[in-house]
PDB file of N, CA and C in Angstrom:
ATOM      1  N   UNK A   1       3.627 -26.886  -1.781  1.00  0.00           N
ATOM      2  CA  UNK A   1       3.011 -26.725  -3.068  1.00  0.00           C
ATOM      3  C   UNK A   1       3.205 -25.281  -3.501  1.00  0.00           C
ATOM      4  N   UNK A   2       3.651 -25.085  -4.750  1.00  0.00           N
ATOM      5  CA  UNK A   2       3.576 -23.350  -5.229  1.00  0.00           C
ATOM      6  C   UNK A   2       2.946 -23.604  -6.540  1.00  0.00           C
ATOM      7  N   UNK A   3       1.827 -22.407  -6.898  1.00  0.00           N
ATOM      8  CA  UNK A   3       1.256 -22.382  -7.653  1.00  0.00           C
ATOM      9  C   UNK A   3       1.914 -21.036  -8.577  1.00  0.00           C
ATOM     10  N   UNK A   4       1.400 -21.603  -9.825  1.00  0.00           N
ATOM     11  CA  UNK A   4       1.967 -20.547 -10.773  1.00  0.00           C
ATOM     12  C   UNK A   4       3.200 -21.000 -11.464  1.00  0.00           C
ATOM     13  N   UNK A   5       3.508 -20.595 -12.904  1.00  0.00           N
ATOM     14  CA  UNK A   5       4.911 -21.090 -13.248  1.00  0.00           C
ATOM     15  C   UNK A   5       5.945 -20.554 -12.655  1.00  0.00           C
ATOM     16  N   UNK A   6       5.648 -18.835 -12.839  1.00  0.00           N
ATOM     17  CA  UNK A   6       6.741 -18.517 -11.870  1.00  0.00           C
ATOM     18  C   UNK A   6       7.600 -19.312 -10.785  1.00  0.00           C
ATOM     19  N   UNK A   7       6.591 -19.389  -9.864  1.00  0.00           N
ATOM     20  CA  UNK A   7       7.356 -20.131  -8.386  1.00  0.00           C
ATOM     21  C   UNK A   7       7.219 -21.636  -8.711  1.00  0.00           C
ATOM     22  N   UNK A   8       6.688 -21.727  -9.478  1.00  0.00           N
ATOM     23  CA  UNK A   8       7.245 -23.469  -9.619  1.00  0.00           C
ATOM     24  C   UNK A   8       8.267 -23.747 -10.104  1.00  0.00           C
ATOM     25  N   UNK A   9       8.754 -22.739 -11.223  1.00  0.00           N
ATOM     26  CA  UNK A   9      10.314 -22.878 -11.783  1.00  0.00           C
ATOM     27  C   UNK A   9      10.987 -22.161 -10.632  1.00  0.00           C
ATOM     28  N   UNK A  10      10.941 -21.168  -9.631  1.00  0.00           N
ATOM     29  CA  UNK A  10      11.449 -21.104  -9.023  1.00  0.00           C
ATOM     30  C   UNK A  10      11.982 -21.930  -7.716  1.00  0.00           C
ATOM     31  N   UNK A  11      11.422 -22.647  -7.713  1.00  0.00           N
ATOM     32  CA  UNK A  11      11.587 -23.676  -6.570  1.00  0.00           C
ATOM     33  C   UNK A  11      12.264 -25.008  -6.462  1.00  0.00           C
ATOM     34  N   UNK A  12      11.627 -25.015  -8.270  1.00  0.00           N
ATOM     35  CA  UNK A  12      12.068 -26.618  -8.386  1.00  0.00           C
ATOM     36  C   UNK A  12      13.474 -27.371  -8.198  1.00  0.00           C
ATOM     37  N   UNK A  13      14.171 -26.294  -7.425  1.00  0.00           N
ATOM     38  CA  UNK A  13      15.867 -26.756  -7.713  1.00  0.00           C
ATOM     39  C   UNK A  13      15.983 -26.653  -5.968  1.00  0.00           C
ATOM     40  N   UNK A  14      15.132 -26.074  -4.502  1.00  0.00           N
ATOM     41  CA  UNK A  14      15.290 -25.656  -3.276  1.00  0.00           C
ATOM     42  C   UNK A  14      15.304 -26.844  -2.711  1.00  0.00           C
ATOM     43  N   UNK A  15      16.499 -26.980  -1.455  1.00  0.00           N
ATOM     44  CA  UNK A  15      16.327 -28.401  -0.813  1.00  0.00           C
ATOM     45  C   UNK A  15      16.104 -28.081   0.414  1.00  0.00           C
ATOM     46  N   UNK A  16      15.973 -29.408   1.552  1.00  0.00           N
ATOM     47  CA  UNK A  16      15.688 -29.098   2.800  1.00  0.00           C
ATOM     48  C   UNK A  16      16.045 -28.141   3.609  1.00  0.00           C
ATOM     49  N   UNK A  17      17.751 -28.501   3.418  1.00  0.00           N
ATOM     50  CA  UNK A  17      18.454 -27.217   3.813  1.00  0.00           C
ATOM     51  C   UNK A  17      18.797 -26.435   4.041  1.00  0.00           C
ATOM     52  N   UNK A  18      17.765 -25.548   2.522  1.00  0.00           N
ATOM     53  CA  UNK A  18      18.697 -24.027   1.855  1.00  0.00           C
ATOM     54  C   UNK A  18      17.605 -23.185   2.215  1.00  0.00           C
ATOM     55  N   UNK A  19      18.380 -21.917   2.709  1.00  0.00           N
ATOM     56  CA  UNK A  19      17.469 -20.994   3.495  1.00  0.00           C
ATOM     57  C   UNK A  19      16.633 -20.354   2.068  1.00  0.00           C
ATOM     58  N   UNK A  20      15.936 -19.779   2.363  1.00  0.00           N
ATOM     59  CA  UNK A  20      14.676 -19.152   1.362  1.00  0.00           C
ATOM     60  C   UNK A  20      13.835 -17.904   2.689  1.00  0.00           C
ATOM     61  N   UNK A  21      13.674 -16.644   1.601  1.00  0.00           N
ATOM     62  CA  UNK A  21      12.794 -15.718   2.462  1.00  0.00           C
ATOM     63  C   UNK A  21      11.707 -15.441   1.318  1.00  0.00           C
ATOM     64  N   UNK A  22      10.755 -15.775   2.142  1.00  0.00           N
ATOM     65  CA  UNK A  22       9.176 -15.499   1.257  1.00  0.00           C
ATOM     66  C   UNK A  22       8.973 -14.099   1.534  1.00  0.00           C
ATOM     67  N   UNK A  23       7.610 -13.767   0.913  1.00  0.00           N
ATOM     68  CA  UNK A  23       6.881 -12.357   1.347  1.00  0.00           C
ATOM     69  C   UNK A  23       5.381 -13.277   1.204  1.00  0.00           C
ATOM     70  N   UNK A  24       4.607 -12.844   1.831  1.00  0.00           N
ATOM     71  CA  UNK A  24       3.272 -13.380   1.866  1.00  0.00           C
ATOM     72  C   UNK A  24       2.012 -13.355   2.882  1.00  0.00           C
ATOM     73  N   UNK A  25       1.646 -14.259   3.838  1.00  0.00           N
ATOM     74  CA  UNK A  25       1.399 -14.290   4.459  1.00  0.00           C
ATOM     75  C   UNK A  25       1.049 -15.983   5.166  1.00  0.00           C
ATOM     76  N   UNK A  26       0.234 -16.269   6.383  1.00  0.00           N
ATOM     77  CA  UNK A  26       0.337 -17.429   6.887  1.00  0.00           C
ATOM     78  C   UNK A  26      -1.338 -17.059   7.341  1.00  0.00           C
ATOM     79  N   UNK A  27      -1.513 -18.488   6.762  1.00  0.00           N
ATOM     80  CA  UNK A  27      -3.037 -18.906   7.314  1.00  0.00           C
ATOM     81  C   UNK A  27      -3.495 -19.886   7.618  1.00  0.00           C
ATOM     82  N   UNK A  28      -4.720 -20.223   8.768  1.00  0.00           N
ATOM     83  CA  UNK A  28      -4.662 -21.222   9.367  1.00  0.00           C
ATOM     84  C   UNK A  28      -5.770 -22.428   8.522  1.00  0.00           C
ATOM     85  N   UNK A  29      -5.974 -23.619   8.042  1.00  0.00           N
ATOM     86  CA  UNK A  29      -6.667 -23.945   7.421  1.00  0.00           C
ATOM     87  C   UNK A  29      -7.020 -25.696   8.019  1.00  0.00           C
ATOM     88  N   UNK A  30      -8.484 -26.081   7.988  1.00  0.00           N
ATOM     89  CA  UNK A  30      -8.914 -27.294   8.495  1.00  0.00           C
ATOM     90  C   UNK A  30      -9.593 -28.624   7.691  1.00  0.00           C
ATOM     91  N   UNK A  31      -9.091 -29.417   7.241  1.00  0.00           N
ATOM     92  CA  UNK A  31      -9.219 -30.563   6.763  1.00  0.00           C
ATOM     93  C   UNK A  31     -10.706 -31.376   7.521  1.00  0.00           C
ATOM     94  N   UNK A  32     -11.553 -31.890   6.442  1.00  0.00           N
ATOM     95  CA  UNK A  32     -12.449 -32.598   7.118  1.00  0.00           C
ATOM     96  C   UNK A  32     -12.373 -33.682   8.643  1.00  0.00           C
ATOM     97  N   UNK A  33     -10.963 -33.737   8.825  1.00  0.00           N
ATOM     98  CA  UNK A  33     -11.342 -34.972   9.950  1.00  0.00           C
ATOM     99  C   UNK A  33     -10.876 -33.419  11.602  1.00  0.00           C
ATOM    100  N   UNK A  34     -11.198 -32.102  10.895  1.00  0.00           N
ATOM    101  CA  UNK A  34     -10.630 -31.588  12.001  1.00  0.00           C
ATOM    102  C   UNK A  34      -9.413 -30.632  12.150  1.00  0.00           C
ATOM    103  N   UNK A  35      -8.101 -31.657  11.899  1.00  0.00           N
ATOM    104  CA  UNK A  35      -6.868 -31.293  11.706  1.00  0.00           C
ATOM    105  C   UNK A  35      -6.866 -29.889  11.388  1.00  0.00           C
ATOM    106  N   UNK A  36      -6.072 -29.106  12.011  1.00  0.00           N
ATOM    107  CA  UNK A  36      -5.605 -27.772  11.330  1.00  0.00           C
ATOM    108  C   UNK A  36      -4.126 -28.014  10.712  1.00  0.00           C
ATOM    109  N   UNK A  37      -3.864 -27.271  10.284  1.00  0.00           N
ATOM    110  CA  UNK A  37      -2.186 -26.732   9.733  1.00  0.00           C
ATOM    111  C   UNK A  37      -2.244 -25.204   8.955  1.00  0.00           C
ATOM    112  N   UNK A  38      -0.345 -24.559   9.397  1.00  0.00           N
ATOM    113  CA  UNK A  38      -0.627 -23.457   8.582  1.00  0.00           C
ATOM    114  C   UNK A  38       0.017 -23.308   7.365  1.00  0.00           C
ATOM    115  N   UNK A  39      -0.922 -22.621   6.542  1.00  0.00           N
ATOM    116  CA  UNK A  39      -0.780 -22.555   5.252  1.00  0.00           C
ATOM    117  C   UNK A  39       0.277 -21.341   4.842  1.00  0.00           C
ATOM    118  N   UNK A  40       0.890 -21.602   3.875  1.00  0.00           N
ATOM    119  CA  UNK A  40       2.004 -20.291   3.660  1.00  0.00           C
ATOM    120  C   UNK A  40       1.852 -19.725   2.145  1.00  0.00           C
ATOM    121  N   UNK A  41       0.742 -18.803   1.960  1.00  0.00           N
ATOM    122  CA  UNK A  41       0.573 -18.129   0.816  1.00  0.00           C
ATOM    123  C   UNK A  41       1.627 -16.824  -0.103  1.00  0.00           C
ATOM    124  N   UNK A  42       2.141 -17.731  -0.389  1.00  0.00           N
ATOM    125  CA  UNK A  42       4.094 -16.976  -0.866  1.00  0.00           C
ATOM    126  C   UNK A  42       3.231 -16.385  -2.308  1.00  0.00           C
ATOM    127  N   UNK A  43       3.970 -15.022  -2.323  1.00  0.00           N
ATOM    128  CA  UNK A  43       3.675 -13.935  -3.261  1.00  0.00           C
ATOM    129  C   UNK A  43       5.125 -14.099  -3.856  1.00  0.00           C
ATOM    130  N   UNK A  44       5.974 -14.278  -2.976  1.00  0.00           N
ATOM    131  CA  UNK A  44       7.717 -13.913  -3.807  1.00  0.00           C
ATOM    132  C   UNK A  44       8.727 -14.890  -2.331  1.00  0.00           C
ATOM    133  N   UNK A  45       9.289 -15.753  -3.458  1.00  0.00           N
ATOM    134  CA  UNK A  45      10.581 -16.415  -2.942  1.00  0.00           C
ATOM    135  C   UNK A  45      11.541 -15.997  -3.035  1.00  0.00           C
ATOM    136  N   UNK A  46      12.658 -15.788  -2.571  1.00  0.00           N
ATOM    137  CA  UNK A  46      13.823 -15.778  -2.788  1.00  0.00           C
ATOM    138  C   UNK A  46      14.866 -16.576  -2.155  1.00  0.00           C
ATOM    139  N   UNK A  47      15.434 -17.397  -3.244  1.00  0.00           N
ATOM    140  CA  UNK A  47      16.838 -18.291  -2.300  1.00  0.00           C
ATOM    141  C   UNK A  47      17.783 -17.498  -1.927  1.00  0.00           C
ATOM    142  N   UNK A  48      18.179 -18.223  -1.433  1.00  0.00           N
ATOM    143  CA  UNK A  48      19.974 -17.486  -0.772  1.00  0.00           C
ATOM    144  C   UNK A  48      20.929 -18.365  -1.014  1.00  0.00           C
ATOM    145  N   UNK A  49      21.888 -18.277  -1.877  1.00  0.00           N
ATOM    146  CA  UNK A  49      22.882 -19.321  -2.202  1.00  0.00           C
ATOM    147  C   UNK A  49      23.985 -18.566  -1.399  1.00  0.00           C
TER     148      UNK A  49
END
């Protein structure tokens, strides 16, 4: 998920594949049944074609 127009137009074209370097940070976050996963709070994408 990316929030903001910015990174949503930026993204909307990235596939499984294609390398990408964020800047941001990573955080850990827990869903009612428990579950964790980490979250990736991207400030700036950049593809690499």
């Amino acid at each position: 998920m990316a929030a903001g127009f910015e990174l949503k137009d930026q993204i909307e074209s990235v596939s499984a594949e294609q390398v990408v370097m964020v800047t941001g940070f990573i955080s850990r976050a827990n869903n009612r049944q428990g579950e964790s996963r980490l979250v990736l709070h991207a400030q700036q994408i950049q593809t690499e074609t």
